[in-house]
C-alpha atoms as a PDB file:
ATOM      1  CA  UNK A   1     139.632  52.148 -26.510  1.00  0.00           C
ATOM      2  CA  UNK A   2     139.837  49.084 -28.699  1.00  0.00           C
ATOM      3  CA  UNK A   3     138.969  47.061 -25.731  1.00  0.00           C
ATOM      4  CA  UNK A   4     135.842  49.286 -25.752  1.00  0.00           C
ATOM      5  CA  UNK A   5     135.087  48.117 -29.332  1.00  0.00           C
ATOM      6  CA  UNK A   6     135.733  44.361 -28.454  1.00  0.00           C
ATOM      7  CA  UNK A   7     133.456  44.523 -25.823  1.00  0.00           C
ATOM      8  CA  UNK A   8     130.370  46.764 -27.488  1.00  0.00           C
ATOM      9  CA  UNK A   9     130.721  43.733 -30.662  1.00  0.00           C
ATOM     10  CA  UNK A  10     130.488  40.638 -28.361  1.00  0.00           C
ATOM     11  CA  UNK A  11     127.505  42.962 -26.888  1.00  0.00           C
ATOM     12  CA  UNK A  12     126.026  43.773 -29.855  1.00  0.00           C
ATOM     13  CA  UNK A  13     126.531  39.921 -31.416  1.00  0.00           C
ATOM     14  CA  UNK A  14     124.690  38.170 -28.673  1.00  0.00           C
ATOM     15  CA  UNK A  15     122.000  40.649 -28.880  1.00  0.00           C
ATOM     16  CA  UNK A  16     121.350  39.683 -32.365  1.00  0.00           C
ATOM     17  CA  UNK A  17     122.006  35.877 -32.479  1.00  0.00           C
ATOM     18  CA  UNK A  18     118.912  36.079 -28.858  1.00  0.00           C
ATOM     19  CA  UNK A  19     116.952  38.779 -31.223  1.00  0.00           C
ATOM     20  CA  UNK A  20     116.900  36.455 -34.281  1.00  0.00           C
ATOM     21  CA  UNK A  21     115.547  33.553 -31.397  1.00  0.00           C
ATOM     22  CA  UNK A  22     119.041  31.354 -31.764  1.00  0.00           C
ATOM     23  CA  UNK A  23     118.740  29.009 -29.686  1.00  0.00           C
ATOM     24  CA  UNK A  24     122.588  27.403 -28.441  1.00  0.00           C
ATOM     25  CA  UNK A  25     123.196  24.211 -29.553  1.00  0.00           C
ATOM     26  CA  UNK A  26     121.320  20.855 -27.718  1.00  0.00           C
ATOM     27  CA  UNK A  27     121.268  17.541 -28.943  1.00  0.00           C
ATOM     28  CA  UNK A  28     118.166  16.790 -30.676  1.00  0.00           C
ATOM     29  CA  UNK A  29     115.550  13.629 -28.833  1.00  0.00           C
ATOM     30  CA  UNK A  30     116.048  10.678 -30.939  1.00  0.00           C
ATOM     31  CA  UNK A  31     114.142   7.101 -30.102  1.00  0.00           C
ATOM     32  CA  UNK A  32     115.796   4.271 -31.411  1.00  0.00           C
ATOM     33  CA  UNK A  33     113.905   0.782 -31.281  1.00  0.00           C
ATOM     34  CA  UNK A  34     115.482  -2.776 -31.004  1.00  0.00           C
ATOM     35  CA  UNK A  35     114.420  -4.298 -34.576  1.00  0.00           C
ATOM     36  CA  UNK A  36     116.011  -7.800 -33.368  1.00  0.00           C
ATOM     37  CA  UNK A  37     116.458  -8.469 -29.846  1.00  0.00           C
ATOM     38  CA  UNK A  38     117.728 -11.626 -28.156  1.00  0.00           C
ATOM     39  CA  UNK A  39     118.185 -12.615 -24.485  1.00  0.00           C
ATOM     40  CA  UNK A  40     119.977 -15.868 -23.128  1.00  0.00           C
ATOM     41  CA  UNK A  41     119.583 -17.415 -19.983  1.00  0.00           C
ATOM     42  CA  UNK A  42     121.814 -20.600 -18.956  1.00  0.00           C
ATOM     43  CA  UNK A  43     121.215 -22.283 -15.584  1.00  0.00           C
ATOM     44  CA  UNK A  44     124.977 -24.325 -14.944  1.00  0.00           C
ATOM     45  CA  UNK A  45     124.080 -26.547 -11.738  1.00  0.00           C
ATOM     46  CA  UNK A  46     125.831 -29.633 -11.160  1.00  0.00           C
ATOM     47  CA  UNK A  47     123.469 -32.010 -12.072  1.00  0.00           C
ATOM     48  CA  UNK A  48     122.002 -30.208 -14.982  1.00  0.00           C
ATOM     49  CA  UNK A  49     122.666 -27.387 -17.940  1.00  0.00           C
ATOM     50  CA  UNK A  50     119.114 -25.233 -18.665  1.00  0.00           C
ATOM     51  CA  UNK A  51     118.955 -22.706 -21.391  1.00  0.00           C
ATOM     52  CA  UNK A  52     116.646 -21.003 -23.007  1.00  0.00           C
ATOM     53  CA  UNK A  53     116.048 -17.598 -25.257  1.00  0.00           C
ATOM     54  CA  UNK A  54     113.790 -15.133 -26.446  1.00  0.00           C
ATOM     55  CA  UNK A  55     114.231 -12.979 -29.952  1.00  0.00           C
ATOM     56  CA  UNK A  56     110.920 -11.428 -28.681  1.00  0.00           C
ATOM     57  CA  UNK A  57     113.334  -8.632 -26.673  1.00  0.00           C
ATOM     58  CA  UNK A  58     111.600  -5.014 -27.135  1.00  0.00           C
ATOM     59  CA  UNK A  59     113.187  -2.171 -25.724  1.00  0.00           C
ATOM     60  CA  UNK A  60     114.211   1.696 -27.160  1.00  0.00           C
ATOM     61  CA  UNK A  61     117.403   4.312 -26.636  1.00  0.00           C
ATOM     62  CA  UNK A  62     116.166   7.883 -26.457  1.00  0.00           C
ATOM     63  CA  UNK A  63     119.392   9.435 -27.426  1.00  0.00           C
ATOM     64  CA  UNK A  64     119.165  13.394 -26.174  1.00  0.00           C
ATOM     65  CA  UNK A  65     118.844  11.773 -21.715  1.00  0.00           C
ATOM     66  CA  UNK A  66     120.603   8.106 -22.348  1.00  0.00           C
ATOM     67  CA  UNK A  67     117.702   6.638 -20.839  1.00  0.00           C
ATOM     68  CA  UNK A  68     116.588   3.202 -21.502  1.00  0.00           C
ATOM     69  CA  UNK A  69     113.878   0.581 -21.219  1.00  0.00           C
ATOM     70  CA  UNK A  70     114.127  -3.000 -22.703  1.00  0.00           C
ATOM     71  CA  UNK A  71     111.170  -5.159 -21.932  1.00  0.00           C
ATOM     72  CA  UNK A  72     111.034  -9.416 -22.699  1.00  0.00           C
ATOM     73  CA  UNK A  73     108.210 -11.543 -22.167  1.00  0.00           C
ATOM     74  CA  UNK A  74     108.596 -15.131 -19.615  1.00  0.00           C
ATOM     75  CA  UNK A  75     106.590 -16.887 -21.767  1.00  0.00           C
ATOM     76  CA  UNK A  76     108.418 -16.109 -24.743  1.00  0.00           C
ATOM     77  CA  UNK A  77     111.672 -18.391 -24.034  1.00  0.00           C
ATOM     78  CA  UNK A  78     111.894 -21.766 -25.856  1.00  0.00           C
ATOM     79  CA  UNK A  79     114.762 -24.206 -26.166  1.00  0.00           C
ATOM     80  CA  UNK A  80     114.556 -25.978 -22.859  1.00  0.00           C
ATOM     81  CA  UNK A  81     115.766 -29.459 -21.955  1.00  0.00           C
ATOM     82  CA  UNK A  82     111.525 -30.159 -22.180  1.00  0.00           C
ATOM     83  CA  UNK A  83     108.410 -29.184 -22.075  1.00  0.00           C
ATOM     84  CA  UNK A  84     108.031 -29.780 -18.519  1.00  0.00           C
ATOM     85  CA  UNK A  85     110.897 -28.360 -17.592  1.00  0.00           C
ATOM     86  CA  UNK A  86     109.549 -25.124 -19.982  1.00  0.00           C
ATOM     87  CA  UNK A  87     106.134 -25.018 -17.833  1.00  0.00           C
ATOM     88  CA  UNK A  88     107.844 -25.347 -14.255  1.00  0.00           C
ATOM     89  CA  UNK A  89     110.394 -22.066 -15.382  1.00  0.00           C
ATOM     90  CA  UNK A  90     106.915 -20.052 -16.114  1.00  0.00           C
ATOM     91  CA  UNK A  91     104.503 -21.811 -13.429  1.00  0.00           C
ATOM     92  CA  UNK A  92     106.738 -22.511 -10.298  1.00  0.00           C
ATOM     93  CA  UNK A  93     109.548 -19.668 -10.884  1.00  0.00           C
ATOM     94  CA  UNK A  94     109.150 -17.072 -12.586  1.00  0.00           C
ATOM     95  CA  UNK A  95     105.483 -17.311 -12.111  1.00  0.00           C
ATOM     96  CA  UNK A  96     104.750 -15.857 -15.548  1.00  0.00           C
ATOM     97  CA  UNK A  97     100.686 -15.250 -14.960  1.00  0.00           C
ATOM     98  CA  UNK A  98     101.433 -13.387 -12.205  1.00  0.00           C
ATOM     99  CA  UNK A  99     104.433 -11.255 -13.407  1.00  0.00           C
ATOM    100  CA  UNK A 100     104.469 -11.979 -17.442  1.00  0.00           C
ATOM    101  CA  UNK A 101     107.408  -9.548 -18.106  1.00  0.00           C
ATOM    102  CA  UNK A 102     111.194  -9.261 -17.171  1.00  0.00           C
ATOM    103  CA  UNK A 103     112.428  -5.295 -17.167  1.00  0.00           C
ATOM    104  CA  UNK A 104     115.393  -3.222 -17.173  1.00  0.00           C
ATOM    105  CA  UNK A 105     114.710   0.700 -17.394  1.00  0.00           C
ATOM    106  CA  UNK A 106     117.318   3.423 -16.069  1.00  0.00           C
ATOM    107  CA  UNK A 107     119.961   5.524 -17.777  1.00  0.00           C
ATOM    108  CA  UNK A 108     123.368   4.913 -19.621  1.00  0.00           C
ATOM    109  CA  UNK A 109     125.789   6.766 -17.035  1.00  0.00           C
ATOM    110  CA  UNK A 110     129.030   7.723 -19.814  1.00  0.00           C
ATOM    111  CA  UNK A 111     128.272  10.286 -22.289  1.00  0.00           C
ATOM    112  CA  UNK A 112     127.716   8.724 -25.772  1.00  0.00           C
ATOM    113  CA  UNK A 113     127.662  10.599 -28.862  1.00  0.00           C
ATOM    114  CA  UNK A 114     125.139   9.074 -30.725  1.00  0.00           C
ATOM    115  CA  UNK A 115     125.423  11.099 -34.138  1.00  0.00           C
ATOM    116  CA  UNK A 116     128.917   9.458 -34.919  1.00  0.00           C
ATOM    117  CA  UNK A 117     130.108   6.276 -35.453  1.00  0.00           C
ATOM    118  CA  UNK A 118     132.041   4.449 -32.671  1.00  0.00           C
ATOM    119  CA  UNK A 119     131.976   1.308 -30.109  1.00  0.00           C
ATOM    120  CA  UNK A 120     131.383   2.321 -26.215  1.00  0.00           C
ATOM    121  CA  UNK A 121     131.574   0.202 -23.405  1.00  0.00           C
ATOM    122  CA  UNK A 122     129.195   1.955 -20.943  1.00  0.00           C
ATOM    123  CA  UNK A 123     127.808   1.020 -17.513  1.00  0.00           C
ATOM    124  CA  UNK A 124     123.746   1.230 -18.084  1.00  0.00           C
ATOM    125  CA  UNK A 125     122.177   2.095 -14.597  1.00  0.00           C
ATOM    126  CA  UNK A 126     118.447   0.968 -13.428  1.00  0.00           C
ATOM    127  CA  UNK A 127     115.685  -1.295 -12.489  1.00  0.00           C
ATOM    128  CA  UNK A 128     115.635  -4.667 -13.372  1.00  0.00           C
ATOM    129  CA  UNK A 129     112.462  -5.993 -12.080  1.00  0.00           C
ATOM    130  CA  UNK A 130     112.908 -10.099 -12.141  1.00  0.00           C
ATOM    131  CA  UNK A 131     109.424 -12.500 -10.528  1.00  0.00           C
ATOM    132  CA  UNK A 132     108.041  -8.466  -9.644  1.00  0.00           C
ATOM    133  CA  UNK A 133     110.531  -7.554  -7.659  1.00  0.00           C
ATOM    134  CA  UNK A 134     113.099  -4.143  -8.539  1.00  0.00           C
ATOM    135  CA  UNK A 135     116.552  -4.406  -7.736  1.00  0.00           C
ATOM    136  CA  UNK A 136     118.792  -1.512  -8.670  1.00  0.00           C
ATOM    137  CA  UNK A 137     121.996  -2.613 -11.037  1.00  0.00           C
ATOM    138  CA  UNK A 138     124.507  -1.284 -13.117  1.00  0.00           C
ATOM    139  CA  UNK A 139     125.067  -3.409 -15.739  1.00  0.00           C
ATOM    140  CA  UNK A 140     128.386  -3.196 -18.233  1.00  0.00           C
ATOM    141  CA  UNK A 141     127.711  -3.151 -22.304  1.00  0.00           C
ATOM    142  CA  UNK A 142     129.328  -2.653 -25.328  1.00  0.00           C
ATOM    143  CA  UNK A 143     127.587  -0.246 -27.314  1.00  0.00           C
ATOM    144  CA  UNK A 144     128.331   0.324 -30.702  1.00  0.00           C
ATOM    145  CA  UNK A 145     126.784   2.964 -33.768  1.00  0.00           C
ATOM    146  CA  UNK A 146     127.652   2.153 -37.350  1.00  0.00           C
ATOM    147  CA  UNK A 147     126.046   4.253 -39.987  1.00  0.00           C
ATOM    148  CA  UNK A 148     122.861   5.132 -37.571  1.00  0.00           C
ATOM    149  CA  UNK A 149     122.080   1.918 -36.270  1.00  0.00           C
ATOM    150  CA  UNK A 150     122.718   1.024 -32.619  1.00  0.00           C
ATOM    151  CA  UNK A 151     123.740  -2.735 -31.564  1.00  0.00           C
ATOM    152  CA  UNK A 152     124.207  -3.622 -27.940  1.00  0.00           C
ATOM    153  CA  UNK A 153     125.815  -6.821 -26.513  1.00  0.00           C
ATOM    154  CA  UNK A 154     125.649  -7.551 -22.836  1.00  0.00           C
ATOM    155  CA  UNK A 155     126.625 -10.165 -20.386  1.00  0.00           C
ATOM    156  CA  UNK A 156     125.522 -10.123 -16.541  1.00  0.00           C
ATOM    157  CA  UNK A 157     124.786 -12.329 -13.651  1.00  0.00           C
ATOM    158  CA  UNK A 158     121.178 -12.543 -12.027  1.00  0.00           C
ATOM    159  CA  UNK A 159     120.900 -13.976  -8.280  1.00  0.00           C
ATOM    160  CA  UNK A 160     117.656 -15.579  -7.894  1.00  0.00           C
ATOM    161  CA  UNK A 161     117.349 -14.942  -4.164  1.00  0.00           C
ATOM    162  CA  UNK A 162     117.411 -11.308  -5.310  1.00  0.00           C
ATOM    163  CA  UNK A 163     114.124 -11.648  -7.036  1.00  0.00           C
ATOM    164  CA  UNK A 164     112.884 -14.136  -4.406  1.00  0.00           C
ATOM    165  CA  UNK A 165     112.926 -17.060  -6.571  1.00  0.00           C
ATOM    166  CA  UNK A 166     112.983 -20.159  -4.366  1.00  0.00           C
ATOM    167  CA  UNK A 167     114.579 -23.439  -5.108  1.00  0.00           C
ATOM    168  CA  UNK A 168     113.044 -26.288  -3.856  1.00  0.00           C
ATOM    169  CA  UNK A 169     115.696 -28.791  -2.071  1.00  0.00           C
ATOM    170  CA  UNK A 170     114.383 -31.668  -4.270  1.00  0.00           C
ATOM    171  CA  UNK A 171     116.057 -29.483  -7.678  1.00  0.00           C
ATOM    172  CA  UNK A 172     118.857 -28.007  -5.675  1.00  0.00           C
ATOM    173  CA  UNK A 173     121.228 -29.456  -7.576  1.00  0.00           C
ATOM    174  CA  UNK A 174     119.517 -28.812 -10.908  1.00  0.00           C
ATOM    175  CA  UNK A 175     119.247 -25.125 -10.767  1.00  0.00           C
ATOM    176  CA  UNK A 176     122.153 -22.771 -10.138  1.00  0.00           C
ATOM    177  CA  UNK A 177     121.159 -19.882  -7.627  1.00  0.00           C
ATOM    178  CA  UNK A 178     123.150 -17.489 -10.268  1.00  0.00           C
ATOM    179  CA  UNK A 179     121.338 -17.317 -13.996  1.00  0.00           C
ATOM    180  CA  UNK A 180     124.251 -16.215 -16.599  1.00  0.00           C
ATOM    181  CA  UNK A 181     122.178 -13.768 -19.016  1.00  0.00           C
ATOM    182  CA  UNK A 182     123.339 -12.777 -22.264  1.00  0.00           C
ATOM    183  CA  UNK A 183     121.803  -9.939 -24.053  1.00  0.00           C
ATOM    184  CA  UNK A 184     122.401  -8.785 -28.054  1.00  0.00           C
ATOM    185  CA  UNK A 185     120.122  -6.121 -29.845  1.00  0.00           C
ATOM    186  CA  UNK A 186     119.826  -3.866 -33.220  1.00  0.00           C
ATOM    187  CA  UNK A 187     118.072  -0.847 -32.602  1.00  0.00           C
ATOM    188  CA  UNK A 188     117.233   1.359 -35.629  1.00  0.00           C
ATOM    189  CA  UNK A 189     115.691   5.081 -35.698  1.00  0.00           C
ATOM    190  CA  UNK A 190     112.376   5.280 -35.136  1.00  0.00           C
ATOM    191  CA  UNK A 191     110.288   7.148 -37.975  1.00  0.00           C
ATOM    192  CA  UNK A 192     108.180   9.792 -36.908  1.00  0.00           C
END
């Protein structure tokens, strides 16, 4: 008999909390957007050191999926050994006209809870499209939320066969066949 009664209150319950239109609970779509975003590249061959960087990285979280896109402009890197060597990188490599923008878009695989405070190290998982050509990566980050803002630091190799970026044999020894890219952004709520 009292099992009777348990059952006909859960019964009872759910039919009010569905009759009332509760909805259970899902986390609610957030967009975060990288207010400051900077990407370094450093060529190490063994005749020469390039580097360059960007703070024109653009990219945004949305929090309820994990998924991800982050965005950079070629043209946008400054600091190389000259301004030759600044025109061949967008002319002769990355062939910036052609294919003016650098992507990575996918999904962060671990679960992140982004309503508390707390440093992640997640594997993000996706396209990074390099000199127009897509090659799926995972690529490891430390992700960290402090009082609602987002900052991500990353570190990660990019082969430039992968992307079909030739060397010619006259700079083979100038420019290493793996780029070392460095990654940090602040992303902050978008308002609505």
């Amino acid at each position: 008999m009292q099992s009777n009664k348990i059952l006909w209150w859960i019964i009872c319950s759910a039919a009010l909390l569905l009759s009332a239109g509760y909805t259970f609970y899902r986390p609610v779509a957030q967009l975060y957007r990288i207010k400051e975003g900077r990407i370094h590249f450093k060529s190490e061959a063994p005749l020469e050191l390039i580097e360059a960087s960007s703070a024109k990285l653009k990219g945004l979280i949305k929090t309820d999926d994990q998924t991800f896109a982050f965005s950079v402009a070629n043209e946008s890197f400054e600091g190389f050994n000259s301004a030759l060597q600044r025109e061949h990188f967008n002319e002769n490599y990355m062939e910036s006209t052609r294919y003016p923008n650098c992507t990575f878009a996918g999904k962060i695989i671990e679960p992140v809870d982004f309503s508390k405070d707390g440093t992640y190290t997640v594997r993000a998982k996706g396209k990074l499209a390099v000199h127009g050509v897509e090659v799926e990566r995972i690529i490891k980050s430390a992700l960290t939320i402090k009082g609602g803002i987002i900052t991500i630091q990353s570190e990660f190799i990019v082969p430039l066969q992968e992307h079909n970026i030739t060397i010619p044999k006259i700079v083979y020894q100038k420019i290493a066949e793996e780029i070392s890219v460095e990654i940090n952004a602040t992303l902050t709520p978008q308002q609505k």
